[in-house]
Protein backbone atom coordinates (compact mmCIF):
# COMPACT_ATOMS: atom_id res chain seq x y z
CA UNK A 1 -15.41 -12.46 26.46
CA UNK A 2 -18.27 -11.58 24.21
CA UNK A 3 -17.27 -9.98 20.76
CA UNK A 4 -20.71 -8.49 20.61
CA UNK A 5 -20.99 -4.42 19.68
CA UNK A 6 -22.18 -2.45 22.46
CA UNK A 7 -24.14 0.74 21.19
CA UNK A 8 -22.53 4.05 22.61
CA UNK A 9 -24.61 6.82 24.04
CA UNK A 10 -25.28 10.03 21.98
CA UNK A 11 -22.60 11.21 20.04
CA UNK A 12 -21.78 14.65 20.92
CA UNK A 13 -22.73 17.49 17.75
CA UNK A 14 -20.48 17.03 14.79
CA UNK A 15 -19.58 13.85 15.38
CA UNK A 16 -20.23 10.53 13.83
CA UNK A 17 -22.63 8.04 15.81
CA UNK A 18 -20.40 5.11 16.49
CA UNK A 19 -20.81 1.28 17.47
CA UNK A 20 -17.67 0.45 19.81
CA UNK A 21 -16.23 -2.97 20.92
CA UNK A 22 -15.99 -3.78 24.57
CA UNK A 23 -12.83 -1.95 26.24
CA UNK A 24 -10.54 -5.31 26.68
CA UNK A 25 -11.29 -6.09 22.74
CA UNK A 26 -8.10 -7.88 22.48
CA UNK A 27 -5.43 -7.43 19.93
CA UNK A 28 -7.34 -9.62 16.89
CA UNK A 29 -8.55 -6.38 16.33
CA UNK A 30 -5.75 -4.62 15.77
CA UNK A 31 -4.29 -7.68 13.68
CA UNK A 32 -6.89 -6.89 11.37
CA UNK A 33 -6.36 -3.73 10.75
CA UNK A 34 -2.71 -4.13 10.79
CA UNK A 35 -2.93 -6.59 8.10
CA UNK A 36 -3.33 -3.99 5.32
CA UNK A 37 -0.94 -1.59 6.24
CA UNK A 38 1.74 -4.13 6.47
CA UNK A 39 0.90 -5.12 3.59
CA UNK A 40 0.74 -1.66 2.25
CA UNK A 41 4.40 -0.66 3.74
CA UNK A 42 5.85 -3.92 2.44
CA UNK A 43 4.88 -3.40 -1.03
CA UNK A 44 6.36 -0.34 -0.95
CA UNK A 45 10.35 -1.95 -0.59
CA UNK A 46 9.74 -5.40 -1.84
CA UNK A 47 8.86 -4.04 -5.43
CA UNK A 48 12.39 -2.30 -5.47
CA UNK A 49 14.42 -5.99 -4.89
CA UNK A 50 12.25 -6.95 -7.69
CA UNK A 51 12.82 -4.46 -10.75
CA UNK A 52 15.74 -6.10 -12.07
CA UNK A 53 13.78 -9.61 -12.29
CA UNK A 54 11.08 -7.52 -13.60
CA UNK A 55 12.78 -5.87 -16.15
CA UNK A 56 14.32 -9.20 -17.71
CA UNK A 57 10.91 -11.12 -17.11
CA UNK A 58 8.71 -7.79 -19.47
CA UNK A 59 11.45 -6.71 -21.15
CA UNK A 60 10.89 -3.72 -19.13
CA UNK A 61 12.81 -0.54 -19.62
CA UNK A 62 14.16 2.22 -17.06
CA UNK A 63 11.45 4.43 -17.49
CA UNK A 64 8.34 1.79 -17.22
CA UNK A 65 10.25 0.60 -13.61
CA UNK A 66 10.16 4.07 -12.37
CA UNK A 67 6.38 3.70 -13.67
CA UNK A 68 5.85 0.12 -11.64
CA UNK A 69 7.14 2.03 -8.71
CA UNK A 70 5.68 5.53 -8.85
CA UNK A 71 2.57 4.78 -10.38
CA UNK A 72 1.66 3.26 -6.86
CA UNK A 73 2.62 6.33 -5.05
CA UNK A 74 1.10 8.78 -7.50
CA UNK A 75 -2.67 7.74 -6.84
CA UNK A 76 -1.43 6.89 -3.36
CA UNK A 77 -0.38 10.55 -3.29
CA UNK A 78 -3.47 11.92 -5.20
CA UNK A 79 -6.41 10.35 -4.04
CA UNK A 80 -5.16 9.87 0.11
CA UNK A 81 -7.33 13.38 0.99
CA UNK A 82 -9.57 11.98 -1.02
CA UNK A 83 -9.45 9.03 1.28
CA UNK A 84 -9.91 11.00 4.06
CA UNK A 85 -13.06 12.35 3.08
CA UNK A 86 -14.86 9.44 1.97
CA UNK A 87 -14.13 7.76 5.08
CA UNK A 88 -15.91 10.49 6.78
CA UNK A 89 -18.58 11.08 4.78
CA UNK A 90 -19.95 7.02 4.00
CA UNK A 91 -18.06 5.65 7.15
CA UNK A 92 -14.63 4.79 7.63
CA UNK A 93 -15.08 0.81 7.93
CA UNK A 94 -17.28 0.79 5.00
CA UNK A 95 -14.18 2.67 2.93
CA UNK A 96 -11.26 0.34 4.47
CA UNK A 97 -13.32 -3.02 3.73
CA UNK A 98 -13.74 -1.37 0.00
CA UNK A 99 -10.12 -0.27 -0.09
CA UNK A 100 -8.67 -3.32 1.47
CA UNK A 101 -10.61 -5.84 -1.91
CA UNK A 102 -9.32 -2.80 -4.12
CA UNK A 103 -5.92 -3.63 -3.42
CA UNK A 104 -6.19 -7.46 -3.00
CA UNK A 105 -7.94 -7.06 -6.44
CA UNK A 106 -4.63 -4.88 -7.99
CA UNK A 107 -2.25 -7.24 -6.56
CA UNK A 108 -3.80 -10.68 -8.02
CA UNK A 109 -3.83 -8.07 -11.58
CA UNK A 110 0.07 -7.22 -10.51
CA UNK A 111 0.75 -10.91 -10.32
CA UNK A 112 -0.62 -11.72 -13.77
CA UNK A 113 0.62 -8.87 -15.56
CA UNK A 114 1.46 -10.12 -19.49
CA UNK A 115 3.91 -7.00 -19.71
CA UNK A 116 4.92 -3.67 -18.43
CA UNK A 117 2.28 -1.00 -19.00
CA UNK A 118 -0.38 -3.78 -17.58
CA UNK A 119 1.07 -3.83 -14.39
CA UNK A 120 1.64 -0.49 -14.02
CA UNK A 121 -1.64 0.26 -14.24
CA UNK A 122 -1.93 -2.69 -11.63
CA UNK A 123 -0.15 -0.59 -10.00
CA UNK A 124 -2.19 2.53 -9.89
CA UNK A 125 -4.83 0.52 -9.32
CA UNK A 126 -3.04 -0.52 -6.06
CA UNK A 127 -2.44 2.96 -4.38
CA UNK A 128 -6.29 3.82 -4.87
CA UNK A 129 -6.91 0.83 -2.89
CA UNK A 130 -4.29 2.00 -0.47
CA UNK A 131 -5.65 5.42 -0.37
CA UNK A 132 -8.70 4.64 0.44
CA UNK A 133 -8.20 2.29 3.37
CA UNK A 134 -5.12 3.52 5.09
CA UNK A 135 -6.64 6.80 6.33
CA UNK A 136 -9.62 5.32 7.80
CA UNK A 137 -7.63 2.25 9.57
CA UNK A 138 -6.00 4.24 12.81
CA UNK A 139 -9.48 6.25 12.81
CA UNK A 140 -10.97 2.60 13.30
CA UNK A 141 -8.08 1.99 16.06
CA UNK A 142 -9.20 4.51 17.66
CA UNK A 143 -12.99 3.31 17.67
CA UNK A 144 -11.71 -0.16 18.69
CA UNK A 145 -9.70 0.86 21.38
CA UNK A 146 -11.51 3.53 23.74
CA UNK A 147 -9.35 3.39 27.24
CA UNK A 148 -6.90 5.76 26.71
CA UNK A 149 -4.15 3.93 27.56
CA UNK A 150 -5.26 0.81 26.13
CA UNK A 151 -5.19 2.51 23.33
CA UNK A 152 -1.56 3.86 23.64
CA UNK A 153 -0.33 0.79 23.97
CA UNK A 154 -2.10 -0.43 21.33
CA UNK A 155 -0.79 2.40 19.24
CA UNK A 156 2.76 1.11 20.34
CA UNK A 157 2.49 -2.19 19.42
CA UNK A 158 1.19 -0.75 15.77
CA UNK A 159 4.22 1.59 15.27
CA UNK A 160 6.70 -0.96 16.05
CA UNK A 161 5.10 -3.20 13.52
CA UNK A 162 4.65 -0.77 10.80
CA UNK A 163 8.68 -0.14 11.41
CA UNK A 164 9.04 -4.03 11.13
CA UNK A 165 7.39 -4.25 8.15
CA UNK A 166 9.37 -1.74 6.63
CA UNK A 167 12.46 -3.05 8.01
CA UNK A 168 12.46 -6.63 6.48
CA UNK A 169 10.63 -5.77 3.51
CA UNK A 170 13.73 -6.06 1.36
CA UNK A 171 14.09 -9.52 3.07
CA UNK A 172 10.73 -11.06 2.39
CA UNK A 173 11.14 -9.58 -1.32
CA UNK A 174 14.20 -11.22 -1.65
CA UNK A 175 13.43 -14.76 -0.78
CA UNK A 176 10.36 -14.58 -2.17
CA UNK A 177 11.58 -13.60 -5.46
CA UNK A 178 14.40 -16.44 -4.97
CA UNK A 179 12.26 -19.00 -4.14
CA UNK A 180 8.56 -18.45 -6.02
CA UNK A 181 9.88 -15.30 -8.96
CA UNK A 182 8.67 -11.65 -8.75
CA UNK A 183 5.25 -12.83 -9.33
CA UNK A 184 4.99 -13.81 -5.78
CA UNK A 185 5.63 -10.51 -4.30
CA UNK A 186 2.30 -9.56 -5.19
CA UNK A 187 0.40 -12.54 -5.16
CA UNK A 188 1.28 -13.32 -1.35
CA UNK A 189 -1.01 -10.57 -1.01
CA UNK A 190 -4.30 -11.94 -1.86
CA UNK A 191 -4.77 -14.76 0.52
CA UNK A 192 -3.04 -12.78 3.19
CA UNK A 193 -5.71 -9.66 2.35
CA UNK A 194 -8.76 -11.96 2.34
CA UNK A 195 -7.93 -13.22 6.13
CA UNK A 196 -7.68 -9.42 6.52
CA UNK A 197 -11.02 -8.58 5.31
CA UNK A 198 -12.67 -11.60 6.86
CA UNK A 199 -10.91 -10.32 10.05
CA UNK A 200 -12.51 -6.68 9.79
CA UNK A 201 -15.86 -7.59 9.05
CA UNK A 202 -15.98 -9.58 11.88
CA UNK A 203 -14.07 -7.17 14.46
CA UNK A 204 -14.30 -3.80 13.31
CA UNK A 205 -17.65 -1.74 14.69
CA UNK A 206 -19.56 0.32 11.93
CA UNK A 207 -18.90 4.01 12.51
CA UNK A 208 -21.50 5.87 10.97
CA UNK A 209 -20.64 8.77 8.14
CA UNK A 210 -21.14 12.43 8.45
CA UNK A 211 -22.05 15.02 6.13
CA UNK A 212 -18.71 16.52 4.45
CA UNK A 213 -17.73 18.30 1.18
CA UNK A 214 -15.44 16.55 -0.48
CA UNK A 215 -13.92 19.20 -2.21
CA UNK A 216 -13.68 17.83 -5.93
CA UNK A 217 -12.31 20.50 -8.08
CA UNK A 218 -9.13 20.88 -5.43
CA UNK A 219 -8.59 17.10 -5.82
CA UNK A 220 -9.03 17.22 -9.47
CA UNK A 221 -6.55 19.74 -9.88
CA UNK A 222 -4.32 17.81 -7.82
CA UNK A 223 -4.57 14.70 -9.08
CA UNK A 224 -4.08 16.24 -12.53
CA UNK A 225 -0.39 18.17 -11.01
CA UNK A 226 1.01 15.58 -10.02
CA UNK A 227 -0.23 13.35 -13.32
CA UNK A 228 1.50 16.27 -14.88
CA UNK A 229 4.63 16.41 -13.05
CA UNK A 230 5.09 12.75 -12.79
CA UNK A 231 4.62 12.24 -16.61
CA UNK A 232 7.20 15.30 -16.94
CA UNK A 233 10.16 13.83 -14.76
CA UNK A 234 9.62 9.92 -15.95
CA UNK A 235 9.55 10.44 -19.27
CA UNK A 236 11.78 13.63 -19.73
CA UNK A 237 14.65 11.13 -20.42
CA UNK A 238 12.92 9.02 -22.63
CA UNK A 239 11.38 11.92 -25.04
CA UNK A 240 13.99 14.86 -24.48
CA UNK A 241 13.53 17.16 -21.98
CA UNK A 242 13.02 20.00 -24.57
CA UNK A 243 10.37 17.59 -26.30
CA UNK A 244 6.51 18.66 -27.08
CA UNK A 245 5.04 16.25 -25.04
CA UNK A 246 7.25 16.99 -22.17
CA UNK A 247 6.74 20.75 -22.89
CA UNK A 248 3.02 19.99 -22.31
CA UNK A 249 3.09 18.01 -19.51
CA UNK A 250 4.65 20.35 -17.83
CA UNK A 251 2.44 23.28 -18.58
CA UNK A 252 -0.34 20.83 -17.52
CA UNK A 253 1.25 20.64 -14.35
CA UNK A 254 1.91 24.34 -13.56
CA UNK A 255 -1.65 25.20 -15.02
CA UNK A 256 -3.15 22.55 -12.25
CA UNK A 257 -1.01 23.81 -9.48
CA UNK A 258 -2.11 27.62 -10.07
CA UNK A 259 -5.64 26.28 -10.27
CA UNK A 260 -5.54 24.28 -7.15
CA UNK A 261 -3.38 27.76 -5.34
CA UNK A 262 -6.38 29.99 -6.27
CA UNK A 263 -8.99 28.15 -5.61
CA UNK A 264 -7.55 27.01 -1.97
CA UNK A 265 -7.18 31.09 -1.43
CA UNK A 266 -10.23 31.72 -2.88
CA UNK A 267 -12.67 29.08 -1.28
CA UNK A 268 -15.23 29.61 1.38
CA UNK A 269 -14.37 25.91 2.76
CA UNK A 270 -10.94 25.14 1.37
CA UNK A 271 -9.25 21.46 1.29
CA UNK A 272 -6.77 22.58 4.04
CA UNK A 273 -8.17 25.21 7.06
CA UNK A 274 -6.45 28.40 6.47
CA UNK A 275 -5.67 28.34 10.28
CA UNK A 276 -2.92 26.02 9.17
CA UNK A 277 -0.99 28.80 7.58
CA UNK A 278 -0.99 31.37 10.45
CA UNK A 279 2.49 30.31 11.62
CA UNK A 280 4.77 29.09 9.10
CA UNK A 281 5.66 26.07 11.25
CA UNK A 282 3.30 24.06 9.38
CA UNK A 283 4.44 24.51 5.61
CA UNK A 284 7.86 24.16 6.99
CA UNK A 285 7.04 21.05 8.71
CA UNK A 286 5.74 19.73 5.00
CA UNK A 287 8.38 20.49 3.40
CA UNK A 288 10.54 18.52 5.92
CA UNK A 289 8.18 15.84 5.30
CA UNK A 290 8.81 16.17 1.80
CA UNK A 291 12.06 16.54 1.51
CA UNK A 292 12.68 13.42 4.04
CA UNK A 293 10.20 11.16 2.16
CA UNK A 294 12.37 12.43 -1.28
CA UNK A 295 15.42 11.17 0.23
CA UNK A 296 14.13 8.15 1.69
CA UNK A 297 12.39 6.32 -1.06
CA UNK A 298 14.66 7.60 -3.72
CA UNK A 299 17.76 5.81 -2.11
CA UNK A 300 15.70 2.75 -1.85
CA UNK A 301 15.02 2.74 -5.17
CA UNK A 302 18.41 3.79 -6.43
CA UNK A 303 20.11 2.02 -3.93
CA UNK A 304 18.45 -1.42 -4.68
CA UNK A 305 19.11 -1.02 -8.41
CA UNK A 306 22.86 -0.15 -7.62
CA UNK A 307 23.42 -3.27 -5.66
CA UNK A 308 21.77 -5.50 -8.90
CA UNK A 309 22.92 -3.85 -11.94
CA UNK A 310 26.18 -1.90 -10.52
CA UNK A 311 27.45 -4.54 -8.13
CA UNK A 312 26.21 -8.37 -9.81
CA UNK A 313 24.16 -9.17 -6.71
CA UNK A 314 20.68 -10.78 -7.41
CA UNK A 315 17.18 -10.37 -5.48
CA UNK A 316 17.91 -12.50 -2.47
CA UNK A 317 21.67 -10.60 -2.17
CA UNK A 318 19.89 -7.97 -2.62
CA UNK A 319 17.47 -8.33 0.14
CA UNK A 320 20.01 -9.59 2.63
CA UNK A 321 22.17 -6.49 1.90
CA UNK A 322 19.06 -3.86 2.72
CA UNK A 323 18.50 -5.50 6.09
CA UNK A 324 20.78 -3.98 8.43
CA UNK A 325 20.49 -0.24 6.21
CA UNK A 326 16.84 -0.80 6.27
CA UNK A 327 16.45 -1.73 10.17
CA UNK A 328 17.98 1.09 12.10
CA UNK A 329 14.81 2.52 11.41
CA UNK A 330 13.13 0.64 14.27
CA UNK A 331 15.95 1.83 16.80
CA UNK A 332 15.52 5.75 15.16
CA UNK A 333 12.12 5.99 15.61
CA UNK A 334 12.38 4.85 19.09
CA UNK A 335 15.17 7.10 19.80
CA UNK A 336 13.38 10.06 18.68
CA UNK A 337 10.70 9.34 21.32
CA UNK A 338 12.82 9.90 24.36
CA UNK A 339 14.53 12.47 22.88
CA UNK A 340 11.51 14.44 21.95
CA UNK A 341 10.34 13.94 25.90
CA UNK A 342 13.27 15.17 26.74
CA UNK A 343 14.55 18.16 24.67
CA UNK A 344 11.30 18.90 22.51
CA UNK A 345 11.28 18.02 18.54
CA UNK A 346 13.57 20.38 17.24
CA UNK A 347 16.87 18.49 18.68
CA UNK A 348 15.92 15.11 17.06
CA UNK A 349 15.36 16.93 14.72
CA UNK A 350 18.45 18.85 14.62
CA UNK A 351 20.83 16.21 15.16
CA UNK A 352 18.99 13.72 12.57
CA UNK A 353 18.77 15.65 9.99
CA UNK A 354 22.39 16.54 10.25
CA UNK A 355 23.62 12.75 10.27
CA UNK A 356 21.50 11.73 7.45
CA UNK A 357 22.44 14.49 5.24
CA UNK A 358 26.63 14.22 6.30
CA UNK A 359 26.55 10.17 5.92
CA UNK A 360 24.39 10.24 2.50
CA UNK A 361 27.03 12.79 1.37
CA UNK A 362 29.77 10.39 2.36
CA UNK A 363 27.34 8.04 -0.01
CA UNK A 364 29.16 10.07 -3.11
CA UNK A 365 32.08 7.86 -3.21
CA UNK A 366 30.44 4.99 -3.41
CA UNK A 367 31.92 2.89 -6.12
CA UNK A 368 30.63 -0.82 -7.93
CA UNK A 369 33.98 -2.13 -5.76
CA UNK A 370 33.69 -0.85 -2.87
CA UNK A 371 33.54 -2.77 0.32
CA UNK A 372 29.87 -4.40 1.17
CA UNK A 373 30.44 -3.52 4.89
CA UNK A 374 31.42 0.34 3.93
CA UNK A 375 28.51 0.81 2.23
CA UNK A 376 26.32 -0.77 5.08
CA UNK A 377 27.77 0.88 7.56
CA UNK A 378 27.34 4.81 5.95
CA UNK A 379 23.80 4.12 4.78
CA UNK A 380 22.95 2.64 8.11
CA UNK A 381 24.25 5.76 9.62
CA UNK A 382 22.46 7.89 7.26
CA UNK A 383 19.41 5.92 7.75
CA UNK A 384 19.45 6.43 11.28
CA UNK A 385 19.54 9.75 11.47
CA UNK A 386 16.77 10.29 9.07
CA UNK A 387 14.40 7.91 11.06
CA UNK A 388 15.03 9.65 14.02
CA UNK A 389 14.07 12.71 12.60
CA UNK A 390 10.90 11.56 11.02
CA UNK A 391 8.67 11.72 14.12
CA UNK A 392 9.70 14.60 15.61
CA UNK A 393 8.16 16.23 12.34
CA UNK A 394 5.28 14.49 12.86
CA UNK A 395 5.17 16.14 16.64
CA UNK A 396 5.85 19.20 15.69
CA UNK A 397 3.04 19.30 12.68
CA UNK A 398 0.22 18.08 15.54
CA UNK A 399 1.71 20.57 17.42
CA UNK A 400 0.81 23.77 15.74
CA UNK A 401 -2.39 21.80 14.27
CA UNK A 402 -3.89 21.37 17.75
CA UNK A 403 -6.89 19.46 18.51
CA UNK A 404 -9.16 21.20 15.84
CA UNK A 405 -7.35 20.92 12.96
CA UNK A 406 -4.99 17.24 13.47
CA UNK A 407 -6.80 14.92 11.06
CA UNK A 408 -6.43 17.87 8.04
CA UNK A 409 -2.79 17.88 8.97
CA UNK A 410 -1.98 15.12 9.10
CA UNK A 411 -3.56 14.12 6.02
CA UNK A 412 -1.76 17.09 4.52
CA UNK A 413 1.89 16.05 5.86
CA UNK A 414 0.91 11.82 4.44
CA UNK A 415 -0.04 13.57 1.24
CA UNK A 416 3.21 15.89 1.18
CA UNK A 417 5.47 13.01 2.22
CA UNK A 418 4.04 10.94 -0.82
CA UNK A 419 4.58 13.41 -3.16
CA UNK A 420 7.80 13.87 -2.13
CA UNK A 421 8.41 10.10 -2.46
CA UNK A 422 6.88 10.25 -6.00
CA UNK A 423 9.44 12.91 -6.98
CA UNK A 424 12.71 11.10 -5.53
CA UNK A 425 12.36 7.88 -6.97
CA UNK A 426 11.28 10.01 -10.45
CA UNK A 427 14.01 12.08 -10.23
CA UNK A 428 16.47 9.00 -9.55
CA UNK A 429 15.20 7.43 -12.40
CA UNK A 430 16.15 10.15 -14.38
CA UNK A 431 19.88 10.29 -13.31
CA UNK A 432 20.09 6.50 -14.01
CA UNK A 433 18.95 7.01 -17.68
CA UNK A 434 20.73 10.12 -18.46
CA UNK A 435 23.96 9.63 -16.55
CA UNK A 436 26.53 6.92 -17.44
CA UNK A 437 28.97 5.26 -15.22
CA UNK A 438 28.37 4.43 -11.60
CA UNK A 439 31.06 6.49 -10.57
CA UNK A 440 28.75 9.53 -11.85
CA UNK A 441 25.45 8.31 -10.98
CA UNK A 442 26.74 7.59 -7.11
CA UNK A 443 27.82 11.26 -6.98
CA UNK A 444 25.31 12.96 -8.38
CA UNK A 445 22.49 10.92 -7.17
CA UNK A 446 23.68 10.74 -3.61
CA UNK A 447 24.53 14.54 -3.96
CA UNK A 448 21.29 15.17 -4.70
CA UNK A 449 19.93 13.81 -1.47
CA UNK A 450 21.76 15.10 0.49
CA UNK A 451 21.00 18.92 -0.46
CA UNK A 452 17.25 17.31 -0.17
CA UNK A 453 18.57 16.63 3.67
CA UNK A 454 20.34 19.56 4.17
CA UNK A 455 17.53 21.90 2.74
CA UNK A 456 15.08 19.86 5.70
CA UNK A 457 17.45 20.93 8.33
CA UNK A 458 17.93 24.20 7.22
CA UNK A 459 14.10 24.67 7.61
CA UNK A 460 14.30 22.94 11.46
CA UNK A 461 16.96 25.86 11.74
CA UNK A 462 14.98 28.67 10.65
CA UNK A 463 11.05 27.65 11.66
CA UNK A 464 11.40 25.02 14.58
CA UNK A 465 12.61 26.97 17.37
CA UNK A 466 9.36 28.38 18.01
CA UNK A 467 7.52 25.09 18.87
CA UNK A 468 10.82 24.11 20.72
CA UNK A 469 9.96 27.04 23.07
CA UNK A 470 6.40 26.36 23.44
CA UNK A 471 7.50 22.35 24.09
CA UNK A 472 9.60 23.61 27.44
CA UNK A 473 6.87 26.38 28.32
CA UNK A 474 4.36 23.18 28.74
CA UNK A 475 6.63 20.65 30.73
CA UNK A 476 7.80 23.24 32.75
């Protein structure tokens, strides 16, 4: 089979002039694309099996391993409309290739960091490069793959790896730190990202860019809230919460956010399409997303730190132990499918929602002796629940999107889910530093996730039912 580009005809108006591979391309293609969001998604839970090794290796404190891993996930967070934009307006293979060296780049800088404020700008360094080439890498999919259900499939086989990726994550962190130190979790990266960006250049087409504002005083002022608000819940501990320079950070913060509010209302071409906000499906939707994401990557990052400092075990322990909480995921997210076809998203939703928040609630008693198997057993539960609710919000946010306006929302709900990410693992940092005793932590951590579950299901409660409706309408 040739792997020579064959030129399309004449893109329709609006739309970007694009050079496609032949329909059978294969799946190298998707490999290569693959390669950095696995990459991407791993880095996410390895670096949480890690912070204790880090923290003894930099003499690290609390606050500067809340830093190592929200400082990925704030320019993640910040800069992933940004992304979006740039893709479309020089070309989305041109922005993942740049993107994809970005983060190899920030991971061989992770790798050597001398001490702790180094690699957390590493760090930051690593969620631009994220930013930038994870929004343009299922556009690229899409370019790769034109048969509609080639393509499907295709996007199959990419879900179920992104969920594998995530599931073992704590596994590979584990024996790598065991085996090669916490170094290695970022150095694996760079020879793995090079045969990813050899693999693109040669197998991804050029899609041409389009003319598009990119809207910088909205991302400014977001990019500065969330700054703001990070800076604010990290370091609130550390300086006082009453303190000047947490005083200002947070008027920073809420100065940004009423910038970015009025000038969203006020613009001609705002970041988001006002058509969003007709129905209230949509902000509810983000705010599931948020709260989920919260929940989610705060309990991986409080979780991993109970297991090391409350319980004795060490990074490959560690690892081992996440496994079976971490890979229900896989089995939620396919469970959410057939329900979905079924029932519509609000019943996945529903019934997920209600598990995760009951089981992470259960999560309260947790104690430094209790049982191994008790504690895998509840957050597996609780884990499984949440996962299946996770893409039935995704459904029901392309539902009231439509056609015109998916990529915005969806780039909207990625953003909101990363914030709310940002804030959980923050916001568990803060209860470790200003709460002693496990005993306490456990509840009030644990407690705290669970309102951030039960608040999501409230909102399925109160704004889902009309998209439930509209779900049975169509299949009948």
């Amino acid at each position: 089979m040739s792997s020579v580009p064959r030129p399309l005809g004449p893109a329709p108006a609006g739309h970007p002039p694009v050079t496609a591979l032949p329909h059978r391309a294969g799946l190298l293609p998707l490999v290569a694309l693959a390669i950095g969001f696995v990459m991407a998604m791993l880095d996410v839970t390895v670096v949480n099996v890690g912070l204790s090794n880090i923290s003894t290796s930099l003499d690290a404190p609390l606050s500067t391993l809340v830093w190592i891993v929200d400082g990925y996930t704030l320019t993640f967070a910040a800069m992933l409309l940004v992304g979006g934009a740039l893709a479309d307006r020089f070309g989305a293979r041109k922005l993942y290739l740049t993107g994809l060296f970005l983060f190899v780049l920030a991971s061989l800088l992770c790798g050597a960091a001398p001490n702790g404020p180094f690699l957390v700008a590493a760090r930051l360094l690593q969620g631009l490069g994220a930013a930038f080439f994870m929004p343009s890498s299922l556009s690229l999919l899409s370019h790769v793959y034109e048969d509609d259900r080639v393509r499907a499939r295709m996007l199959g086989v990419w879900s179920a790896t992104v969920g594998l990726a995530a599931a073992i994550g704590p596994l590979v962190g584990g024996v790598l730190i065991h085996w090669l130190g916490w170094r290695s979790i970022f150095l694996i990266n760079v020879p793995v990202g090079l045969v990813g960006l050899l693999m693109a250049r040669k197998l991804i087409p050029q899609v041409a860019g389009q003319a598009r504002a990119l809207h910088l005083y909205s991302h400014l002022a977001g990019v500065v809230m969330l700054a703001g608000l990070s800076f604010v819940l990290i370091q609130g501990p550390v300086y006082g919460w009453s303190s000047p320079r947490i005083l200002a950070g947070l008027a920073v913060a809420v100065l940004a956010a009423v910038a970015l509010v009025r000038h969203e209302l006020r613009g001609v071409a705002p970041l988001l399409p006002k058509a969003l906000f007709a129905t209230p499906q949509f902000a509810a939707a983000n705010g599931i997303g948020f709260m989920i994401n919260f929940g989610i990557y705060g309990n991986l990052f409080y979780l991993a730190l109970f297991l090391q400092q409350g319980r004795g075990a060490d990074a490959l322990q560690t690892g081992l132990q996440l496994v079976p909480m971490m890979a229900v995921v896989f089995f939620g997210n396919l469970m959410s499918g057939r329900m979905a076809a079924h029932w519509g998203p609000r019943v996945p939703l529903l019934l997920g929602l209600s598990v995760g928040t009951v089981f992470t609630a259960v999560a309260m008693s947790f104690r430094p002796d209790t049982p191994y198997w008790v504690l895998a057993v509840v957050c597996a539960a609780a884990n499984l629940g949440i996962s299946t609710a996770i893409p039935a919000m995704t459904t029901v946010v392309m539902q009231v999107a439509g056609k015109a306006h998916a990529n915005s929302a969806a780039a909207a709900l990625n953003a909101n889910r990363q914030i709310g990410a940002l804030v959980g693992v923050a916001l568990m940092g803060a209860i470790l530093h200003s709460v002693n005793g496990w005993g306490l932590r456990n509840g009030l951590a644990f407690g705290v996730m669970a309102a951030a579950y039960g608040l999501a299901l409230w909102l399925v409660w109160r704004f889902v039912g009309v998209v439930k409706e509209q779900w049975v309408t169509r299949r009948a």
